[in-house]
N, C-alpha and C. Protein backbone atom coordinates (compact mmCIF):
# COMPACT_ATOMS: atom_id res chain seq x y z
N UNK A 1 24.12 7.66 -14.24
CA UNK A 1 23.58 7.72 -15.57
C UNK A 1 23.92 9.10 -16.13
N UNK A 2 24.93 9.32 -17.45
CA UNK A 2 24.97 10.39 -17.59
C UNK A 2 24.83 10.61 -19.30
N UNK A 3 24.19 11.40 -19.81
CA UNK A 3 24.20 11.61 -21.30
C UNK A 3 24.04 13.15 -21.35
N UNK A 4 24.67 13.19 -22.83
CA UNK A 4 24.63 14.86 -23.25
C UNK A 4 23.16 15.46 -24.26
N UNK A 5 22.75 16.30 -23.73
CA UNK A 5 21.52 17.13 -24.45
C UNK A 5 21.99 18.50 -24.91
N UNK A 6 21.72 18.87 -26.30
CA UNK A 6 22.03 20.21 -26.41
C UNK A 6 23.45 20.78 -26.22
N UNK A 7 24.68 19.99 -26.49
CA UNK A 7 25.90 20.69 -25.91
C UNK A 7 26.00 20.61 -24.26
N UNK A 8 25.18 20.02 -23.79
CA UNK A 8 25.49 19.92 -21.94
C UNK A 8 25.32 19.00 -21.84
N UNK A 9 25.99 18.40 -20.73
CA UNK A 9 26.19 17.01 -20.10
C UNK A 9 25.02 16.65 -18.87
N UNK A 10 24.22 15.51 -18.92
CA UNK A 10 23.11 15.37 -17.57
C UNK A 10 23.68 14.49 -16.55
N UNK A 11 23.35 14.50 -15.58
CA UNK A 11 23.99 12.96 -14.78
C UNK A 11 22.69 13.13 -13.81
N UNK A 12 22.83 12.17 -13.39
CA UNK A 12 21.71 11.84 -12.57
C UNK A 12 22.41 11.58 -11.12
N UNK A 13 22.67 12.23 -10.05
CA UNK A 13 23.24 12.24 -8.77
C UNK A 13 22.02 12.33 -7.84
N UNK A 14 22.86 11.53 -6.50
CA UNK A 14 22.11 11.77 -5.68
C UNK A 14 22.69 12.67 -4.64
N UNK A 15 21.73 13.81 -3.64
CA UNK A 15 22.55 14.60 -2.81
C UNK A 15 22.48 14.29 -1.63
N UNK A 16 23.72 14.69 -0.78
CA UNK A 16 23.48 13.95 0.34
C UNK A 16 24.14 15.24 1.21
N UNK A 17 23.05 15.75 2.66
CA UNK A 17 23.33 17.31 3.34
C UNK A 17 22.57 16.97 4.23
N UNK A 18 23.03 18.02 5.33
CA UNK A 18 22.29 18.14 6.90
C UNK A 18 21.40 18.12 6.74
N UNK A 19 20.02 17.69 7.29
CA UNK A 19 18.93 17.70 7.53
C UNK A 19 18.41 18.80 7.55
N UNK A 20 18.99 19.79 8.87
CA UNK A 20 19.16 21.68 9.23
C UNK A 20 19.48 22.16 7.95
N UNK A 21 19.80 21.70 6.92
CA UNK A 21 20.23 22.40 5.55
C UNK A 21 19.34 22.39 4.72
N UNK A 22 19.81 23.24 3.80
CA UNK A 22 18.96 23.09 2.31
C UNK A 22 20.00 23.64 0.98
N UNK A 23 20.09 23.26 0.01
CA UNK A 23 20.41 23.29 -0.81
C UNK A 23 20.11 24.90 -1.62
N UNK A 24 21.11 25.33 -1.85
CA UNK A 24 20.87 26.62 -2.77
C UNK A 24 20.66 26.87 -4.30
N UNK A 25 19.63 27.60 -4.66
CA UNK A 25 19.56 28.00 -6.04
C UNK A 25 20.02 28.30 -6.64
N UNK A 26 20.55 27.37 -8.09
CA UNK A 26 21.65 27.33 -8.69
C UNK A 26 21.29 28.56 -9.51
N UNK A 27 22.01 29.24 -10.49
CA UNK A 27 21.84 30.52 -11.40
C UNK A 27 20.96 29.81 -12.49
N UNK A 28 20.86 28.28 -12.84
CA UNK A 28 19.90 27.81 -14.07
C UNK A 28 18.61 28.20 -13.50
N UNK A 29 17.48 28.50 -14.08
CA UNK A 29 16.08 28.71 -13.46
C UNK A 29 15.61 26.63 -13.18
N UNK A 30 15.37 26.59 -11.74
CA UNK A 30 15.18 25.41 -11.62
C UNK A 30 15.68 24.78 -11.15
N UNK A 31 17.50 24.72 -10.57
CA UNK A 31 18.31 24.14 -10.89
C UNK A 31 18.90 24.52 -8.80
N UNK A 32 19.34 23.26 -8.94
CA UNK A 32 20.44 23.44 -7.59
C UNK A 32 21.27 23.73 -7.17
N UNK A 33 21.94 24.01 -6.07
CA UNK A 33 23.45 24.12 -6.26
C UNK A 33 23.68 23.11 -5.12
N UNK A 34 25.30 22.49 -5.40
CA UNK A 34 25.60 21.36 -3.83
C UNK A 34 25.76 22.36 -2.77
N UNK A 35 25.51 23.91 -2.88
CA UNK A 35 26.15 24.26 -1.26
C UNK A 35 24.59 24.14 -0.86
N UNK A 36 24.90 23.77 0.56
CA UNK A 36 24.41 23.59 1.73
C UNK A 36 23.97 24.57 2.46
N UNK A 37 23.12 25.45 2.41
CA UNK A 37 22.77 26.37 3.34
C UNK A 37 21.78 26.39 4.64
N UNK A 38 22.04 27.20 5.95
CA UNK A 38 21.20 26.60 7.13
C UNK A 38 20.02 28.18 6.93
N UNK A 39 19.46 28.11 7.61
CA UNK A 39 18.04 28.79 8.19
C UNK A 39 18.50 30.25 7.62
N UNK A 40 19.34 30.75 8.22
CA UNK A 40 19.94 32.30 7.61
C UNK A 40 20.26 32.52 6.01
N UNK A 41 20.39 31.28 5.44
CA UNK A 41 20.73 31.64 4.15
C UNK A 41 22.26 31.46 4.07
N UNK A 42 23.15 31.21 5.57
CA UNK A 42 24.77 31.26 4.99
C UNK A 42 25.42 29.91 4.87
N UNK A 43 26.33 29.97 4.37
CA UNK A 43 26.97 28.24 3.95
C UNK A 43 27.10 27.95 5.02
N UNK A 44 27.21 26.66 5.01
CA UNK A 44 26.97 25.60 6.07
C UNK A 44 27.87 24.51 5.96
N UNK A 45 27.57 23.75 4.63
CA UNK A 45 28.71 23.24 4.06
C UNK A 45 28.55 22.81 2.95
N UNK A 46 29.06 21.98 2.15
CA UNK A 46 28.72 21.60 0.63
C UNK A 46 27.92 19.88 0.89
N UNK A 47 27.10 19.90 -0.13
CA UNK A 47 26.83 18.52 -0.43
C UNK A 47 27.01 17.43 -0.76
N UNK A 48 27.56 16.66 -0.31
CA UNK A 48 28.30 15.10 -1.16
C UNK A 48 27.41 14.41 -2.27
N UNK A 49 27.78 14.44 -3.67
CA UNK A 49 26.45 14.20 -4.64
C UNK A 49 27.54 12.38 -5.00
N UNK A 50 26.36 11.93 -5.01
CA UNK A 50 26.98 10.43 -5.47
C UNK A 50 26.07 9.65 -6.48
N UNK A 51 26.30 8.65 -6.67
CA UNK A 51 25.79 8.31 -7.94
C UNK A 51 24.46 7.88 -7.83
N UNK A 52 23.74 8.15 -8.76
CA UNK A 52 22.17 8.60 -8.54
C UNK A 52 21.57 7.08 -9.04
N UNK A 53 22.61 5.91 -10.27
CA UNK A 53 22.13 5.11 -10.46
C UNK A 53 21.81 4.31 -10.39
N UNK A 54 22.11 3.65 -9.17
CA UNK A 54 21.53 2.36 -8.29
C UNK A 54 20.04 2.93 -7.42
N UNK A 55 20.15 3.98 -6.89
CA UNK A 55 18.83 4.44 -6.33
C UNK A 55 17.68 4.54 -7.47
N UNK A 56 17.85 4.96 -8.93
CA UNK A 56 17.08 5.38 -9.76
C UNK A 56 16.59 3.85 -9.80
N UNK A 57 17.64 3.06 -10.41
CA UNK A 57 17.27 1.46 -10.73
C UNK A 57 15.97 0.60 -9.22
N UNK A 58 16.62 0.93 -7.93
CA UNK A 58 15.97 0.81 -6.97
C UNK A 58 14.16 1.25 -7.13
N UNK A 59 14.23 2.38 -7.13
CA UNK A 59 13.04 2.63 -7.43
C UNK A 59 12.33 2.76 -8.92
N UNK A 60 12.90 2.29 -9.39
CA UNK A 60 11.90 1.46 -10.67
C UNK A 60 11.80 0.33 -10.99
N UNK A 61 12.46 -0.78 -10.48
CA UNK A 61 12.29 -1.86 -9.53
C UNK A 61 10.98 -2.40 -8.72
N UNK A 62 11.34 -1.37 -8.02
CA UNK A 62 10.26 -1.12 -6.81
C UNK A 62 8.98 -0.79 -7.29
N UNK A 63 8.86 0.28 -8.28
CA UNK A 63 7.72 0.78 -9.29
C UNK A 63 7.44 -0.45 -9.92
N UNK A 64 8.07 -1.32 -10.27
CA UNK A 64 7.61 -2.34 -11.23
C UNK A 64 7.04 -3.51 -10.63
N UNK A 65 7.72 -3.76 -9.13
CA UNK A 65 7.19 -5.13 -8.54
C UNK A 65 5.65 -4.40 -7.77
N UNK A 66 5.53 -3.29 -7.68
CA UNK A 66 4.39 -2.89 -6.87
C UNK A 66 2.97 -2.85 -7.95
N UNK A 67 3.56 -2.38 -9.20
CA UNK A 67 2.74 -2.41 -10.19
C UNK A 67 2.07 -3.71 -10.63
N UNK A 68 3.22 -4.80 -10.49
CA UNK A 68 2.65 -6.14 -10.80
C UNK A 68 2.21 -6.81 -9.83
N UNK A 69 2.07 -6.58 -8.34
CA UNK A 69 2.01 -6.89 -7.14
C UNK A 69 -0.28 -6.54 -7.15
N UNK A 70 -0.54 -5.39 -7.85
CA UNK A 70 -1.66 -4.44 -7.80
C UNK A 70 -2.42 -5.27 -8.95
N UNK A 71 -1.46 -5.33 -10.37
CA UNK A 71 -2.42 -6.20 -10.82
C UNK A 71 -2.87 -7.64 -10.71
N UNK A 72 -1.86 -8.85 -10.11
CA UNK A 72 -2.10 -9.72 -9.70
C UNK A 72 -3.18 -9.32 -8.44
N UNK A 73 -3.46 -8.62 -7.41
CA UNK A 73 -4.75 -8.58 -6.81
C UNK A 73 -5.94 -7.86 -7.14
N UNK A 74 -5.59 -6.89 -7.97
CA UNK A 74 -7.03 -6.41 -8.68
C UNK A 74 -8.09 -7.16 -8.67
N UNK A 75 -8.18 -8.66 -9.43
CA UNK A 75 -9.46 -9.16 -9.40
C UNK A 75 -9.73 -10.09 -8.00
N UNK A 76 -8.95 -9.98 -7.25
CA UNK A 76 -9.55 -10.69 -6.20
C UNK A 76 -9.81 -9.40 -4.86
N UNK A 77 -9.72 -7.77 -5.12
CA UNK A 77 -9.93 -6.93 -4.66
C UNK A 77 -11.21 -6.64 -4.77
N UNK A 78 -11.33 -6.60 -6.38
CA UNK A 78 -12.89 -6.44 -6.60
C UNK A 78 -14.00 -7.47 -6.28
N UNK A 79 -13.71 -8.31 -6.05
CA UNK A 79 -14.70 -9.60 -5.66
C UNK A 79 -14.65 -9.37 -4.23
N UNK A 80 -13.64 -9.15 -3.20
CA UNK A 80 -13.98 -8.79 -1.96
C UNK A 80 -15.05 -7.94 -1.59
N UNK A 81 -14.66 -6.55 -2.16
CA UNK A 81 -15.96 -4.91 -2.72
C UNK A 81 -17.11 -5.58 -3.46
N UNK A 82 -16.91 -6.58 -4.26
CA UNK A 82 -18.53 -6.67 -4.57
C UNK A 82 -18.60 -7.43 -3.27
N UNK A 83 -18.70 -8.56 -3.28
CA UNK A 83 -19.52 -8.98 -1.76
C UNK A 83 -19.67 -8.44 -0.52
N UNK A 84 -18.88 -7.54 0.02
CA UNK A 84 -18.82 -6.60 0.77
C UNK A 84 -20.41 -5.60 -0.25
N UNK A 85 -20.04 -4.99 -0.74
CA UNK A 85 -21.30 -4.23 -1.51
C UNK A 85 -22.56 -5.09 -1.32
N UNK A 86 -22.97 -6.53 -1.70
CA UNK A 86 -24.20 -7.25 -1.26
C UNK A 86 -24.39 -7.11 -0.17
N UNK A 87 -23.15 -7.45 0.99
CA UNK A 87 -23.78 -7.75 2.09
C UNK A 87 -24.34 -6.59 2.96
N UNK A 88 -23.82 -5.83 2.16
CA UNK A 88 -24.33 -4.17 3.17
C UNK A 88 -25.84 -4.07 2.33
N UNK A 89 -26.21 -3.90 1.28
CA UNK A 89 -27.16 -3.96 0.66
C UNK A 89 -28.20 -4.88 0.66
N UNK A 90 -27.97 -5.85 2.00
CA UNK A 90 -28.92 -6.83 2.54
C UNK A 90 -29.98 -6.05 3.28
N UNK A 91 -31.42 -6.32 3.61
CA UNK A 91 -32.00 -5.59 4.34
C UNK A 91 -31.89 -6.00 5.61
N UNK A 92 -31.95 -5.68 6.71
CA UNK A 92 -31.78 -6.79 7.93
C UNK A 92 -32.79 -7.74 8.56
N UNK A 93 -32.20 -8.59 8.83
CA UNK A 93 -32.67 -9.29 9.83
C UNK A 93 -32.84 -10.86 8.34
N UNK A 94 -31.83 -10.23 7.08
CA UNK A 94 -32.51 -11.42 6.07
C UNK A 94 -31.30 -12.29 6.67
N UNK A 95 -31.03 -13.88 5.93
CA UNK A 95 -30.31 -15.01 5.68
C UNK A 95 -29.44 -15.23 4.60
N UNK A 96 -28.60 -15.49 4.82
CA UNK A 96 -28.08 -16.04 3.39
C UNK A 96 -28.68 -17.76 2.99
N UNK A 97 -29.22 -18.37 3.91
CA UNK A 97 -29.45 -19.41 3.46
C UNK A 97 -32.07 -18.76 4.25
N UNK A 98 -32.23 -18.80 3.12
CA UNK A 98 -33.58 -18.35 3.08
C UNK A 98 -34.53 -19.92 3.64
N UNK A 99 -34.17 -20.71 3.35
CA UNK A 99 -34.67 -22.41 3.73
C UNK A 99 -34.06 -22.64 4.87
N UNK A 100 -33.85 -22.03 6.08
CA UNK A 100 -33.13 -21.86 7.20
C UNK A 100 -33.89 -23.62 7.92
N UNK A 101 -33.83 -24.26 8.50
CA UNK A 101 -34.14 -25.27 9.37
C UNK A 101 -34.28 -24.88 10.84
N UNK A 102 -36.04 -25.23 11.31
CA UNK A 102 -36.39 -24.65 12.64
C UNK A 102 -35.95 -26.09 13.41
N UNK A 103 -35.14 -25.69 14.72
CA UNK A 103 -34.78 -26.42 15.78
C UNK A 103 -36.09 -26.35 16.99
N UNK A 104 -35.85 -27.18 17.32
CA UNK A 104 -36.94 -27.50 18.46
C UNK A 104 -36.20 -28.66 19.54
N UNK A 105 -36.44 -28.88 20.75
CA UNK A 105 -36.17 -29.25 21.65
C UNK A 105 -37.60 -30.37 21.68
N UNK A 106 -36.99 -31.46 21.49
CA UNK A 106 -38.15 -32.86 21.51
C UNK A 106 -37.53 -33.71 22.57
N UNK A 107 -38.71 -34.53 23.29
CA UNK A 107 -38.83 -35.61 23.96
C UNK A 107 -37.58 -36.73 23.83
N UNK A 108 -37.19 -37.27 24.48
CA UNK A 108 -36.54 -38.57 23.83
C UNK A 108 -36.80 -39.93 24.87
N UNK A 109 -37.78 -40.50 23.90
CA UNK A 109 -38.20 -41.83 24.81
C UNK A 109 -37.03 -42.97 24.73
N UNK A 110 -36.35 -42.64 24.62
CA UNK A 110 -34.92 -43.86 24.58
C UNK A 110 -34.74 -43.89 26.02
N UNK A 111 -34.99 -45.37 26.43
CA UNK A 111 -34.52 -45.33 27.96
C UNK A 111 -32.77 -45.40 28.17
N UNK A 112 -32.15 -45.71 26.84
CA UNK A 112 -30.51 -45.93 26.84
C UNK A 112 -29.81 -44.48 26.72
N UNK A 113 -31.01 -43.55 26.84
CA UNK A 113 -30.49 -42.03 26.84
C UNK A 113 -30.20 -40.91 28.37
N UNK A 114 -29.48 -40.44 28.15
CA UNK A 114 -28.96 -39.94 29.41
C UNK A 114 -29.98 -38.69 30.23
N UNK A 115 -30.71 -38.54 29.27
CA UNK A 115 -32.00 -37.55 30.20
C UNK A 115 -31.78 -36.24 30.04
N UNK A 116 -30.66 -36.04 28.84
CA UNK A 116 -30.33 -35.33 28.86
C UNK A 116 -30.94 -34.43 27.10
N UNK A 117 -31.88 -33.28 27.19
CA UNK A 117 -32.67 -33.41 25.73
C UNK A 117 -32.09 -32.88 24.59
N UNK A 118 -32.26 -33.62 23.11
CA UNK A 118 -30.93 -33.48 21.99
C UNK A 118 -31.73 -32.67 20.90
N UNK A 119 -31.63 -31.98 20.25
CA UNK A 119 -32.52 -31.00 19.38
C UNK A 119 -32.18 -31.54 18.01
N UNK A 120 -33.55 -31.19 17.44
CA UNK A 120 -34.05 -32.35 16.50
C UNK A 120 -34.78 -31.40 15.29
N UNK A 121 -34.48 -31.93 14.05
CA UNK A 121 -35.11 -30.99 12.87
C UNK A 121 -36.47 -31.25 12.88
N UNK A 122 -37.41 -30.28 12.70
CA UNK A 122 -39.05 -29.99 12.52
C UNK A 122 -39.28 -30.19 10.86
């Protein structure tokens, strides 16, 4: 991507250098230079700058599907956090169902029954 501002030309590159390197301060305040410098400050080697506009497109792309990715779950984020928020804000030992049904262990006079005892609503 390249356009002119002010009598100067912009491009948008990407740089590509040793890891052990770093890039030197260009004479613009701000600005880079492609040489390559290691730990001492001396050249090392130059930088291979390549075209910056498929990576730029990449990550605004990427910015855009993540953005729409956040608002399609927003409202089902917040409905998780609120119920999460009730259920901590329960006092303990309560129910969610308050009409709970007491079990009890009853008799069973069925002689076609195995003797074995079946629990029964009170």
């Amino acid at each position: 991507m390249k356009f002119s501002l002010g009598g100067t030309t912009h491009e948008l590159v990407v740089a590509q250098y040793p890891s052990h390197t770093h890039l030197a301060q260009s004479s613009t305040p701000g600005g880079r230079s492609p040489l390559a410098l290691n730990a001492e400050n001396k050249l090392d080697t130059h930088a291979v700058l390549g075209n910056g506009t498929m990576p730029a497109a990449v990550l605004l792309c990427g910015g855009v599907l993540i953005g729409a990715v956040a608002r399609r779950a927003a409202p089902h984020v917040k409905k998780g956090l609120v119920n999460l928020k009730a259920r901590l804000s329960r006092p303990a030992g309560s129910t969610d169902n308050e009409a709970a049904v007491q079990l009890t262990i009853v008799a069973d006079d069925d002689p076609k029954s195995s003797g074995i005892p079946r629990l029964a609503g009170v």
